[in-house]
C-alpha atoms as a PDB file:
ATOM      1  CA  UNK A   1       0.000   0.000   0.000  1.00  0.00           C
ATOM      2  CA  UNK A   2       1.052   3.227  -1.031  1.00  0.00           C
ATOM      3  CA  UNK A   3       0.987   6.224   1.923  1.00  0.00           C
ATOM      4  CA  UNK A   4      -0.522   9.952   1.363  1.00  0.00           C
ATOM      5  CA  UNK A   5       2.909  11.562  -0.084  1.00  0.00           C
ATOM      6  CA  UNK A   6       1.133  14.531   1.059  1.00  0.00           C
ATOM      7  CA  UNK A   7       2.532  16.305   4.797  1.00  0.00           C
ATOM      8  CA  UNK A   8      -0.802  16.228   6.915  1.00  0.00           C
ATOM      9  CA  UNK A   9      -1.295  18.558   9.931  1.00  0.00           C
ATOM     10  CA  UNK A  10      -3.988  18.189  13.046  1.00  0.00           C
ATOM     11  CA  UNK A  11      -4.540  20.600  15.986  1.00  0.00           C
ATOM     12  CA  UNK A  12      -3.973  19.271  18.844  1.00  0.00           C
ATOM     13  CA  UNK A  13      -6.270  21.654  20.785  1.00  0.00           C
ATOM     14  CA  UNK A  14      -6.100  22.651  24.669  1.00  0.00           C
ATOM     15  CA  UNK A  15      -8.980  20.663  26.624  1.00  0.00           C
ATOM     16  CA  UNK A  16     -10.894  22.713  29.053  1.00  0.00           C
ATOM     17  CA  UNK A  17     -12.504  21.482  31.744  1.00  0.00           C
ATOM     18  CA  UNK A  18     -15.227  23.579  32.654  1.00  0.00           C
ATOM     19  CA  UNK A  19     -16.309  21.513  35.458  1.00  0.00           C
ATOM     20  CA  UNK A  20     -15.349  18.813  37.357  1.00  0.00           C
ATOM     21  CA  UNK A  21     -17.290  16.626  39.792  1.00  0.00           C
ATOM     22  CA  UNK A  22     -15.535  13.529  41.206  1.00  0.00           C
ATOM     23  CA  UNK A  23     -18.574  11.354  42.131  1.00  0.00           C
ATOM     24  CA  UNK A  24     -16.829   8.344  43.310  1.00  0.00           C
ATOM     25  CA  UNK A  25     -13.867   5.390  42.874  1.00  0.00           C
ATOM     26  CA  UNK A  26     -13.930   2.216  41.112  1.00  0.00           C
ATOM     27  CA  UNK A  27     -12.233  -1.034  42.991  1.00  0.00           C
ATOM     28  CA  UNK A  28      -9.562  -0.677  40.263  1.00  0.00           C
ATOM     29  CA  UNK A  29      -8.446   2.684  42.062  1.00  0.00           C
ATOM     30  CA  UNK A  30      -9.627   4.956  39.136  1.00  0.00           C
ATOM     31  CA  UNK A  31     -11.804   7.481  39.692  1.00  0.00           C
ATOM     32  CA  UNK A  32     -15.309   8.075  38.846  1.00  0.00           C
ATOM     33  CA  UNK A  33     -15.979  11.737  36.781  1.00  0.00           C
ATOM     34  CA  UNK A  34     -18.591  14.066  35.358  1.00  0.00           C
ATOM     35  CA  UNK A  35     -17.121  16.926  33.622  1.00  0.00           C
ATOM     36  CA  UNK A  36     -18.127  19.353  30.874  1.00  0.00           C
ATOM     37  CA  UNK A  37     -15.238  19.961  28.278  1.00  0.00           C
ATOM     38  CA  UNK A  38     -14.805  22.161  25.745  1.00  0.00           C
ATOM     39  CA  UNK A  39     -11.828  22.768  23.328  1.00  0.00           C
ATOM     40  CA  UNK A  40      -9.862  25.782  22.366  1.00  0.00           C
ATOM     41  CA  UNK A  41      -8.996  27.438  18.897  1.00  0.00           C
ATOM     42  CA  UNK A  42      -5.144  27.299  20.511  1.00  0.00           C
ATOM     43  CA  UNK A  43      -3.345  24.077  21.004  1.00  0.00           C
ATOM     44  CA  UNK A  44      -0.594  22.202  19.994  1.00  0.00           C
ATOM     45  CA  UNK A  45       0.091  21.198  16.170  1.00  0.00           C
ATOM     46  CA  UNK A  46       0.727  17.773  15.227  1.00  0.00           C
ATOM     47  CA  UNK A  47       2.417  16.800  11.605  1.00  0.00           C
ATOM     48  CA  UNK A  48       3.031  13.782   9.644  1.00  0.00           C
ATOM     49  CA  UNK A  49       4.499  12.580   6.512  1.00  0.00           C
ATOM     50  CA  UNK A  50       6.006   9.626   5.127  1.00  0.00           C
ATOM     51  CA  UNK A  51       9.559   9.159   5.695  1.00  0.00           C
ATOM     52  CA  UNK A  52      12.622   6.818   5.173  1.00  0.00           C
ATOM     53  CA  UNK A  53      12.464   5.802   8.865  1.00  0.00           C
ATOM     54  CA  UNK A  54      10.402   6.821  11.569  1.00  0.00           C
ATOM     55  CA  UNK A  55      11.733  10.001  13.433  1.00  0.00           C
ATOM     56  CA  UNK A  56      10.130  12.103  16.062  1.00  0.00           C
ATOM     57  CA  UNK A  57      10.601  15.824  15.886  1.00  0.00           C
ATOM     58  CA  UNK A  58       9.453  18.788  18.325  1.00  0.00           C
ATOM     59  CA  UNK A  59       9.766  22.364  18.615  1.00  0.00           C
ATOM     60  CA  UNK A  60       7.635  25.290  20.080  1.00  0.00           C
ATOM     61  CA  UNK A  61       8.155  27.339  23.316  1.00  0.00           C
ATOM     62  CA  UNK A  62       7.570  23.798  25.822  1.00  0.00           C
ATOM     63  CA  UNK A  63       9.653  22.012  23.061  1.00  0.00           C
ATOM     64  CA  UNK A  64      12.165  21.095  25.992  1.00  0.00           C
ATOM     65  CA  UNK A  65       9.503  19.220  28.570  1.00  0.00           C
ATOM     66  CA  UNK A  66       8.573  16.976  26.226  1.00  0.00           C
ATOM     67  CA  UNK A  67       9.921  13.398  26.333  1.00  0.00           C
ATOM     68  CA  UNK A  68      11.645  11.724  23.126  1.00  0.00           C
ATOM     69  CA  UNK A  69      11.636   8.209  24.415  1.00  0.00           C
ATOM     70  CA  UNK A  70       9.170   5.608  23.798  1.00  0.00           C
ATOM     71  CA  UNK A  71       6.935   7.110  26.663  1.00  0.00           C
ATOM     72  CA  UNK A  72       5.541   9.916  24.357  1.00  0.00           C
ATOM     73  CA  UNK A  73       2.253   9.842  24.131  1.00  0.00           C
ATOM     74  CA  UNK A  74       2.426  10.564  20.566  1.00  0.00           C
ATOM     75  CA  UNK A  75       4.983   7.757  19.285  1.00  0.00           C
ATOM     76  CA  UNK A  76       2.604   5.198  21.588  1.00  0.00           C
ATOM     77  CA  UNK A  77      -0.085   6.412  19.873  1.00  0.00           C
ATOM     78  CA  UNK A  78       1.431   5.514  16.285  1.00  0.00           C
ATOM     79  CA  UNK A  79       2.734   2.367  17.743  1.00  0.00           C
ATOM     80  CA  UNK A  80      -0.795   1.524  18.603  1.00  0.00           C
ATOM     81  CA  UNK A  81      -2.255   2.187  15.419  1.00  0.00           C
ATOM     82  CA  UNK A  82       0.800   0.200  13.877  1.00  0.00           C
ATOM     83  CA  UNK A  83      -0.683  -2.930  16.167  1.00  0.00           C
ATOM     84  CA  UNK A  84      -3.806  -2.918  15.272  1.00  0.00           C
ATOM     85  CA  UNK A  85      -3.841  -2.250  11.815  1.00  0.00           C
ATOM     86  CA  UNK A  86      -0.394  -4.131  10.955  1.00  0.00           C
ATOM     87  CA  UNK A  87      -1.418  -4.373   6.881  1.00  0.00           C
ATOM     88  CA  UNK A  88      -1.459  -0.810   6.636  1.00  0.00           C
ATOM     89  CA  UNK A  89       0.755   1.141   9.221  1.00  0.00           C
ATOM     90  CA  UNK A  90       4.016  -0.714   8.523  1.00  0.00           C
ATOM     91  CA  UNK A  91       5.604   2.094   6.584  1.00  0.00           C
ATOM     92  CA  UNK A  92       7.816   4.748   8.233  1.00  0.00           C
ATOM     93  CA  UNK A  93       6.240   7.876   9.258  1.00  0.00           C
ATOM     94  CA  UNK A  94       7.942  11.116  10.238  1.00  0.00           C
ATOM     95  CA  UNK A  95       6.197  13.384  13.135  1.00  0.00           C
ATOM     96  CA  UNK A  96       6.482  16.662  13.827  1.00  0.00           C
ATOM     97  CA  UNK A  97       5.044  18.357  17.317  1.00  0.00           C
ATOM     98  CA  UNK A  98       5.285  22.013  17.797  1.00  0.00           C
ATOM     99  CA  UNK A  99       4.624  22.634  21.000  1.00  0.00           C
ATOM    100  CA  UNK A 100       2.758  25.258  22.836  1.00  0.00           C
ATOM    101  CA  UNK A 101       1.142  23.842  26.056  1.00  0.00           C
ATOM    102  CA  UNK A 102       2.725  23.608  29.102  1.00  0.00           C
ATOM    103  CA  UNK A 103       3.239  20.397  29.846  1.00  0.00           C
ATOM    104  CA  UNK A 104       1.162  18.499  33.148  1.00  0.00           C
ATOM    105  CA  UNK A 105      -1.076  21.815  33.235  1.00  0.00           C
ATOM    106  CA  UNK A 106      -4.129  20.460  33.443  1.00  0.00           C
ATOM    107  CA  UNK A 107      -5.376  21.401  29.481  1.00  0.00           C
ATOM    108  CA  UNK A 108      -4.884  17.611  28.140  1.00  0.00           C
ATOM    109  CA  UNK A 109      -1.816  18.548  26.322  1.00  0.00           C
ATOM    110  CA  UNK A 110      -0.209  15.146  25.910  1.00  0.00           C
ATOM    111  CA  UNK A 111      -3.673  13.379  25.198  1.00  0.00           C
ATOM    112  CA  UNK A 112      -4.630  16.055  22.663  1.00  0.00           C
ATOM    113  CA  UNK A 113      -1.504  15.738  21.139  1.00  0.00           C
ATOM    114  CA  UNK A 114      -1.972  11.859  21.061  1.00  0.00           C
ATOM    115  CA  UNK A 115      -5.113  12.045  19.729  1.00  0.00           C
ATOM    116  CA  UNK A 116      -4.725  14.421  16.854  1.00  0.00           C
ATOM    117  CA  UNK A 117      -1.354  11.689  16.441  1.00  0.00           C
ATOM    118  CA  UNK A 118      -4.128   8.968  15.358  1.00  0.00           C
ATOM    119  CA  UNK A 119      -6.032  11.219  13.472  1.00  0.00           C
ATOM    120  CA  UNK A 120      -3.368  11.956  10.944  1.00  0.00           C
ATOM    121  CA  UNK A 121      -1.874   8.639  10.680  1.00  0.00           C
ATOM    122  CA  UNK A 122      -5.255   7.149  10.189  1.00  0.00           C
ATOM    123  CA  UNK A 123      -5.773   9.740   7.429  1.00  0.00           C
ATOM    124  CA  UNK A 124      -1.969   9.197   6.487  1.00  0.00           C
ATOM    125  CA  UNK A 125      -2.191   5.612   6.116  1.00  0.00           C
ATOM    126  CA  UNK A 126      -5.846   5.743   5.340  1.00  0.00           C
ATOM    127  CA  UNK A 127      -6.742   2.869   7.706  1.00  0.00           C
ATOM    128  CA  UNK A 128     -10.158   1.370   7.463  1.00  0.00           C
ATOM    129  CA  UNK A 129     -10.929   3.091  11.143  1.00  0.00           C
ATOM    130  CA  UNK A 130     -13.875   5.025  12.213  1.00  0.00           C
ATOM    131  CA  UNK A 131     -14.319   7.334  14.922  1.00  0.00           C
ATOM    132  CA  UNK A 132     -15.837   4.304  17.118  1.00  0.00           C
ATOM    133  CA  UNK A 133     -12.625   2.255  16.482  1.00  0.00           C
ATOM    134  CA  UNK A 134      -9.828   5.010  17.286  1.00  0.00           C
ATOM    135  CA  UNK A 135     -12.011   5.701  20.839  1.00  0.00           C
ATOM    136  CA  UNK A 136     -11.446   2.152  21.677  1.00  0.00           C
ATOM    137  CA  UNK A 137      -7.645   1.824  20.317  1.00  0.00           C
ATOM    138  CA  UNK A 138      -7.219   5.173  22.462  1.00  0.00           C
ATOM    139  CA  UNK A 139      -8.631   4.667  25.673  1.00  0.00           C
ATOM    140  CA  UNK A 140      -5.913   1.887  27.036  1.00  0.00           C
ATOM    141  CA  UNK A 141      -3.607   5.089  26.218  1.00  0.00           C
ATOM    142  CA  UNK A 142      -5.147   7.271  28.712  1.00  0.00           C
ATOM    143  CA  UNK A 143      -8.777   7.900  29.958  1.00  0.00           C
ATOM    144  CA  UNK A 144      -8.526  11.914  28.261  1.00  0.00           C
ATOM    145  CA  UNK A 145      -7.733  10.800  24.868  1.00  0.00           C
ATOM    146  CA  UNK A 146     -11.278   9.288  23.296  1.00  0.00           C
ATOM    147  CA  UNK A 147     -12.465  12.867  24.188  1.00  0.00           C
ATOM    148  CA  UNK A 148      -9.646  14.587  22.558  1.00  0.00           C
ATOM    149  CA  UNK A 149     -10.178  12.934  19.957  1.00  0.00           C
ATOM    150  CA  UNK A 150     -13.612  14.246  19.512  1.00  0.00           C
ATOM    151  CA  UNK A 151     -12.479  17.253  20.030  1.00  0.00           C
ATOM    152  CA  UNK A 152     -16.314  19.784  20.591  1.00  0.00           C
ATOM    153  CA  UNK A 153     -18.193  20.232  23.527  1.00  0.00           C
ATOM    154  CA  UNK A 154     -19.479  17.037  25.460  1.00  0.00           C
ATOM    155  CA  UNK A 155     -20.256  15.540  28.576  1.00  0.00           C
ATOM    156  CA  UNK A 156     -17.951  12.855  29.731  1.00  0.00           C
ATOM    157  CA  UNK A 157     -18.357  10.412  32.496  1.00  0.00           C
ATOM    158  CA  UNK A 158     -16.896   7.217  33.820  1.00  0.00           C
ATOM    159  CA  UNK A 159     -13.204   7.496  34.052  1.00  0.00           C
ATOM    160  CA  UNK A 160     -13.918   9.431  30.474  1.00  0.00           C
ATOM    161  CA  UNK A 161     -14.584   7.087  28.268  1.00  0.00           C
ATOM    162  CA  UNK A 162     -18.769   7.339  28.068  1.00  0.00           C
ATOM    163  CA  UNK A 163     -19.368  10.292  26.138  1.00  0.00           C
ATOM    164  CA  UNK A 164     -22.094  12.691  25.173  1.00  0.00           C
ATOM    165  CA  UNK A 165     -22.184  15.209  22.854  1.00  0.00           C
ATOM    166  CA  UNK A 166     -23.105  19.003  23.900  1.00  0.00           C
ATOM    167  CA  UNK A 167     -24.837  20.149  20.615  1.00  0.00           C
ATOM    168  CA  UNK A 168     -25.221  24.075  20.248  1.00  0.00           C
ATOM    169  CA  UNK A 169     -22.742  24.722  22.884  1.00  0.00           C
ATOM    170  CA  UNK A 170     -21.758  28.726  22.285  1.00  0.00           C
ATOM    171  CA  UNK A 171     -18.030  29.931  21.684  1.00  0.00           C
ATOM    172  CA  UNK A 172     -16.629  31.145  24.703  1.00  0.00           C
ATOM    173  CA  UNK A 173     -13.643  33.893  24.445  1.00  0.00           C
ATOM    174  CA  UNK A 174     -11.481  32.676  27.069  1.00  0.00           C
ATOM    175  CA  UNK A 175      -7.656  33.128  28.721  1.00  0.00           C
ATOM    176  CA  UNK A 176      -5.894  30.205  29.467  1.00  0.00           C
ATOM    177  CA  UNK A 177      -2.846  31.082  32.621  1.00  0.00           C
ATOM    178  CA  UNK A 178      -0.523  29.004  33.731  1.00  0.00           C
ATOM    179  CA  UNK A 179       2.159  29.929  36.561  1.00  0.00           C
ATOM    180  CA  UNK A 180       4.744  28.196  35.110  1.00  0.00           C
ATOM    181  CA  UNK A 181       4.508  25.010  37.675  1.00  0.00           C
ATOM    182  CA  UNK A 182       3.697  21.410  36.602  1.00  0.00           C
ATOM    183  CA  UNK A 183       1.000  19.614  38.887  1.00  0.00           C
ATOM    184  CA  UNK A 184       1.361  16.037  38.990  1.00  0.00           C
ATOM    185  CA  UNK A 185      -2.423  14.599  38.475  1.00  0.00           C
ATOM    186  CA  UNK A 186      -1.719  11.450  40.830  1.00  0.00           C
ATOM    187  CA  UNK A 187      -0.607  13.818  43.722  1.00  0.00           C
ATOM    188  CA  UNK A 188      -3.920  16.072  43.424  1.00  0.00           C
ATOM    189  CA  UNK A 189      -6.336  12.956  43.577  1.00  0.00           C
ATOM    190  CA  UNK A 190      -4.353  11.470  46.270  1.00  0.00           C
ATOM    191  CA  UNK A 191      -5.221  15.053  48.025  1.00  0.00           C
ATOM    192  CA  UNK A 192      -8.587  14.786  47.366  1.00  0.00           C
ATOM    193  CA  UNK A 193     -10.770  15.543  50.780  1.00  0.00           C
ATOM    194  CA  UNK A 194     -14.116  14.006  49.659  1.00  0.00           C
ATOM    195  CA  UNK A 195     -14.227  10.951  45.786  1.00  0.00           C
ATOM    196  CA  UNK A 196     -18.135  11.151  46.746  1.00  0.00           C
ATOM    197  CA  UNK A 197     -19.593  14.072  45.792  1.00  0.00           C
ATOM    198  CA  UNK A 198     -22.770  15.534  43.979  1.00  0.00           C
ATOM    199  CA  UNK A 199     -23.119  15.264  40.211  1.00  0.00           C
ATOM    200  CA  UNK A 200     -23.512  17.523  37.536  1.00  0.00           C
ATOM    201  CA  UNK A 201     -26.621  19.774  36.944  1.00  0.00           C
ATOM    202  CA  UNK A 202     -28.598  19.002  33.790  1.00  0.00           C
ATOM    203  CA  UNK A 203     -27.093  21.450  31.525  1.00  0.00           C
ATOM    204  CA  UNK A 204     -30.626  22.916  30.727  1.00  0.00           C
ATOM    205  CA  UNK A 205     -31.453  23.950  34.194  1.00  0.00           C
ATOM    206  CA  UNK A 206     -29.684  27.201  34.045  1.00  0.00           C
ATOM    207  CA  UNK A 207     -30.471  30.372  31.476  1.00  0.00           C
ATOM    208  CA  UNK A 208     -26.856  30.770  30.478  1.00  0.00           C
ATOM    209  CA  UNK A 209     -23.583  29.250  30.519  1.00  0.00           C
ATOM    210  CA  UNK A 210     -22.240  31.537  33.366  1.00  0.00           C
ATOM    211  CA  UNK A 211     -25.506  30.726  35.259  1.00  0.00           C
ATOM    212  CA  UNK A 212     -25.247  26.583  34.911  1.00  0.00           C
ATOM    213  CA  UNK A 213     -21.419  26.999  35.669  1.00  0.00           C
ATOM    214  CA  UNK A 214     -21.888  29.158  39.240  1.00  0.00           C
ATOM    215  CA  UNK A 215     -23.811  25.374  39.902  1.00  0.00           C
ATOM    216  CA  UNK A 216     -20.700  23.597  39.680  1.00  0.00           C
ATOM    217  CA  UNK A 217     -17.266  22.678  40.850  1.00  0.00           C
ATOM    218  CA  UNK A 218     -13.925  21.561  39.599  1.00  0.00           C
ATOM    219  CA  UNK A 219     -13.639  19.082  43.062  1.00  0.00           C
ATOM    220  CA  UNK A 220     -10.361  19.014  42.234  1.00  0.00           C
ATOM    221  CA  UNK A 221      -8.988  22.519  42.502  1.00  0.00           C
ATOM    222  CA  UNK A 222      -8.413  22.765  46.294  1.00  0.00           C
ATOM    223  CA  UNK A 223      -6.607  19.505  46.564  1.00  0.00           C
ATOM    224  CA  UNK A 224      -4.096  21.219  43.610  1.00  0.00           C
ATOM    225  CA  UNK A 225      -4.048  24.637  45.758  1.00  0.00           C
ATOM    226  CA  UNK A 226      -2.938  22.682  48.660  1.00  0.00           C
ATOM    227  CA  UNK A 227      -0.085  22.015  46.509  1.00  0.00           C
ATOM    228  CA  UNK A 228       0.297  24.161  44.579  1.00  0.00           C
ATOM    229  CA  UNK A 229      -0.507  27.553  46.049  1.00  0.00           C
ATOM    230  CA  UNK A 230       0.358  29.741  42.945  1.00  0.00           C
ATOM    231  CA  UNK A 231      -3.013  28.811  41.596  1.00  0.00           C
ATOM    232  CA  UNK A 232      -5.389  30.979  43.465  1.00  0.00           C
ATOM    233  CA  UNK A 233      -3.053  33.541  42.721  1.00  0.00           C
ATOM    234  CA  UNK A 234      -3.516  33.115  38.792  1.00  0.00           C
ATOM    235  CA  UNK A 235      -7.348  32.983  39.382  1.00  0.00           C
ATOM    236  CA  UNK A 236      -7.295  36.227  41.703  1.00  0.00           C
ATOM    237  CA  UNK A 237      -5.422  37.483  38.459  1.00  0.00           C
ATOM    238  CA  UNK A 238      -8.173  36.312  35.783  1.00  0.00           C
ATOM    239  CA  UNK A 239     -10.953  37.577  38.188  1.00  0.00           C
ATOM    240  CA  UNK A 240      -9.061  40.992  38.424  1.00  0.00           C
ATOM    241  CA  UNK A 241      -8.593  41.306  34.797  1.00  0.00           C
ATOM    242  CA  UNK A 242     -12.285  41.198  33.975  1.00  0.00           C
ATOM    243  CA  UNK A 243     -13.169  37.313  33.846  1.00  0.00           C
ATOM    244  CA  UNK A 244     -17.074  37.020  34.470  1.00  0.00           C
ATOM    245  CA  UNK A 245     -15.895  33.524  35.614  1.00  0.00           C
ATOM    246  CA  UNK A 246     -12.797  31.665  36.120  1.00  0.00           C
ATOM    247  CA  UNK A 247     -12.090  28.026  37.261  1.00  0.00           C
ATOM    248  CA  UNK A 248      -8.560  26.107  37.624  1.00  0.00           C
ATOM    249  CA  UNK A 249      -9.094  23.363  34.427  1.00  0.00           C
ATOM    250  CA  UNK A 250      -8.475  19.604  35.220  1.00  0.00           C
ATOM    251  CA  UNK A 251      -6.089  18.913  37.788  1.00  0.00           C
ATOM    252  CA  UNK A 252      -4.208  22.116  37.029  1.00  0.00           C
ATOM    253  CA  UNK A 253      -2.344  24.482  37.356  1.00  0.00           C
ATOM    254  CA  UNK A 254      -4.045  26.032  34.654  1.00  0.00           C
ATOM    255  CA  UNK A 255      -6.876  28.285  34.923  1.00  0.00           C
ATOM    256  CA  UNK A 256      -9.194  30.032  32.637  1.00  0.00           C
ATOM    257  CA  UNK A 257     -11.101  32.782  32.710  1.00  0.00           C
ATOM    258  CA  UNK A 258     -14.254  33.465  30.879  1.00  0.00           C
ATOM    259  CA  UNK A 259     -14.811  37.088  29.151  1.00  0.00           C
ATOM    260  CA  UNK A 260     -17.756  39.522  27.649  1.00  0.00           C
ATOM    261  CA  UNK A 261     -15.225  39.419  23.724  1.00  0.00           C
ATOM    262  CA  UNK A 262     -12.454  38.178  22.548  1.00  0.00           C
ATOM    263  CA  UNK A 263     -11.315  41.777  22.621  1.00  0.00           C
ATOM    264  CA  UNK A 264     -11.864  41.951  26.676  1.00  0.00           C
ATOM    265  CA  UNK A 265      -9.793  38.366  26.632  1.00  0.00           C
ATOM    266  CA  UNK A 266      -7.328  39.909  24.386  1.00  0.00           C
ATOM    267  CA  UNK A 267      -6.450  42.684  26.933  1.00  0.00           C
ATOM    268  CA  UNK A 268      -6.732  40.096  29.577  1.00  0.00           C
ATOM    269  CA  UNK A 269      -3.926  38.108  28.420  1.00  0.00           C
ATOM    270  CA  UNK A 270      -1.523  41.006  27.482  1.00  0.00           C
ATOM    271  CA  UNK A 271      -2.349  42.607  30.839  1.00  0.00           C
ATOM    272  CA  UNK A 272      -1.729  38.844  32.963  1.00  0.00           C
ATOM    273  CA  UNK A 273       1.520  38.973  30.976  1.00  0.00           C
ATOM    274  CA  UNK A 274       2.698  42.000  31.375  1.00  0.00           C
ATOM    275  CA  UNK A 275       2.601  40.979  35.393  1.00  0.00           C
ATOM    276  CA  UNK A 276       3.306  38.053  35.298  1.00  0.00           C
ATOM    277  CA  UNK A 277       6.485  37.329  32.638  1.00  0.00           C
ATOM    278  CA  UNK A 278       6.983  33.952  34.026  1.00  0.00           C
ATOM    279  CA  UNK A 279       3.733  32.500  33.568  1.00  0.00           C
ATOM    280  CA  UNK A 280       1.840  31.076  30.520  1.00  0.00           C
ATOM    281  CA  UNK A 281      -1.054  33.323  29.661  1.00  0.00           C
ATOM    282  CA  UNK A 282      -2.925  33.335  26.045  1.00  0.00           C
ATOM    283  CA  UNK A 283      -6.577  34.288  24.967  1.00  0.00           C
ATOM    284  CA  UNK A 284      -8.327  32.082  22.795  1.00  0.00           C
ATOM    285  CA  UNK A 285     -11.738  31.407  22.044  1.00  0.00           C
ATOM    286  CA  UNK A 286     -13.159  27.598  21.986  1.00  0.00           C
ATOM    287  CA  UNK A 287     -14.524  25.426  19.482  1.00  0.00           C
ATOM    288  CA  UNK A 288     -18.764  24.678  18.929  1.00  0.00           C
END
């Protein structure tokens, strides 16, 4: 079989979470979610082409946290893909990651980046895979990736892997922060006070976004300010800028803020900056 001579590029967009409930803790130790995610128009950028022999490339500002070894995300993604479909994926691939989200920030980085991995390999190698069968070749990869690799508002729930989609959801201009720390997601569960708690409200029992989200949590942001105390300063800097709402995303240490424009973001994140050199701080908008 002959592989796409053509380069193909995928977003690998940030994943917001824009709540969080932790509802409880399967006997296997993972835990039990209900979240409402939406994606950004900024993210990382994923490329392949065909190549003489595989290589792994990556550049971007967070080029030097990312792992080359066999650990990457990304190259166990294409070695998945290369498992299952064995007839088809045999022939060397070059990929490319530019890199623009902190790493272990709470924004899905490495499963976005994953995910939009499969994406254009199965388009590379043009594998006989829907959408159904890349969910279930990503999930033993990590419980965020079958949702990154939707990639538009939904509802997940489970450990992530049951999925509904949020149709209509609006665009939300929106500054992503950072303070420049990496928050290890094992540490913040383990620091969890309460894995029991209240679900989600149905998404239709508020007038507006800002309305339903004052109903809900992120369960997991005080467990990551008790170790990481830098992130109620980045939210006391969103909410000072002119967020009408802002959250820590995940399991942090990134926080967004929600704003009236994109212009009002804009300022936001030049402001944030401006204050706060060391940290990560962008405005984007997210994806319907």
């Amino acid at each position: 079989m002959t592989l796409n001579s053509v380069p193909l590029a995928e977003l690998a967009p940030a994943k917001i979470n824009l709540a969080l409930h932790v509802t409880g803790r399967r006997a296997d130790g993972y835990h039990l979610l209900e979240t409402l995610v939406v994606f950004a128009e900024f993210g990382d950028r994923i490329t392949v082409a065909a190549s003489s022999e595989d290589c792994f490339f990556v550049d971007g500002p967070f080029a030097g946290d990312v792992p080359r070894d066999a650990g990457n995300l990304v190259l166990r993604a294409r070695d998945a893909l290369r498992a299952a479909y064995p007839a088809h994926a045999a022939q060397p691939v070059s990929i490319s990651l530019e890199k623009h989200l902190p790493v272990a920030s709470g924004i899905g980085g490495g499963s976005s980046d994953a995910a939009a991995t499969l994406r254009a390999l199965s388009r590379l190698w043009r594998l006989p895979a829907d959408a159904a069968a890349l969910a279930r070749l990503a999930l033993p990869l990590g419980a965020d990736l079958p949702m990154c690799l939707a990639g538009h508002p939904l509802l997940a729930r489970g450990i992530g892997e049951k999925l509904d989609p949020v149709r209509h959801f609006p665009a939300l201009p929106m500054v992503l922060v950072n303070p420049g720390i990496a928050v290890e997601t094992p540490k913040v569960f383990r620091a969890l006070a309460s894995r029991d708690n209240a679900p989600l409200a149905p998404l239709d029992s508020a007038d507006t976004v800002l309305d339903w989200l004052a109903t809900s949590r992120n369960d997991l942001e005080q467990a990551a300010m008790s170790i990481e105390p830098s992130i109620a300063e980045v939210l006391a800097a969103l909410r000072s800028s002119g967020a009408a709402f802002a959250r820590m995303s995940g399991s942090g240490a990134t926080c967004f803020g929600i704003f009236d424009s994109a212009a009002a973001a804009t300022r936001a994140a030049a402001a944030i900056s401006n204050a706060h050199p060391g940290w990560f701080s962008t405005a984007t908008v997210t994806r319907t």
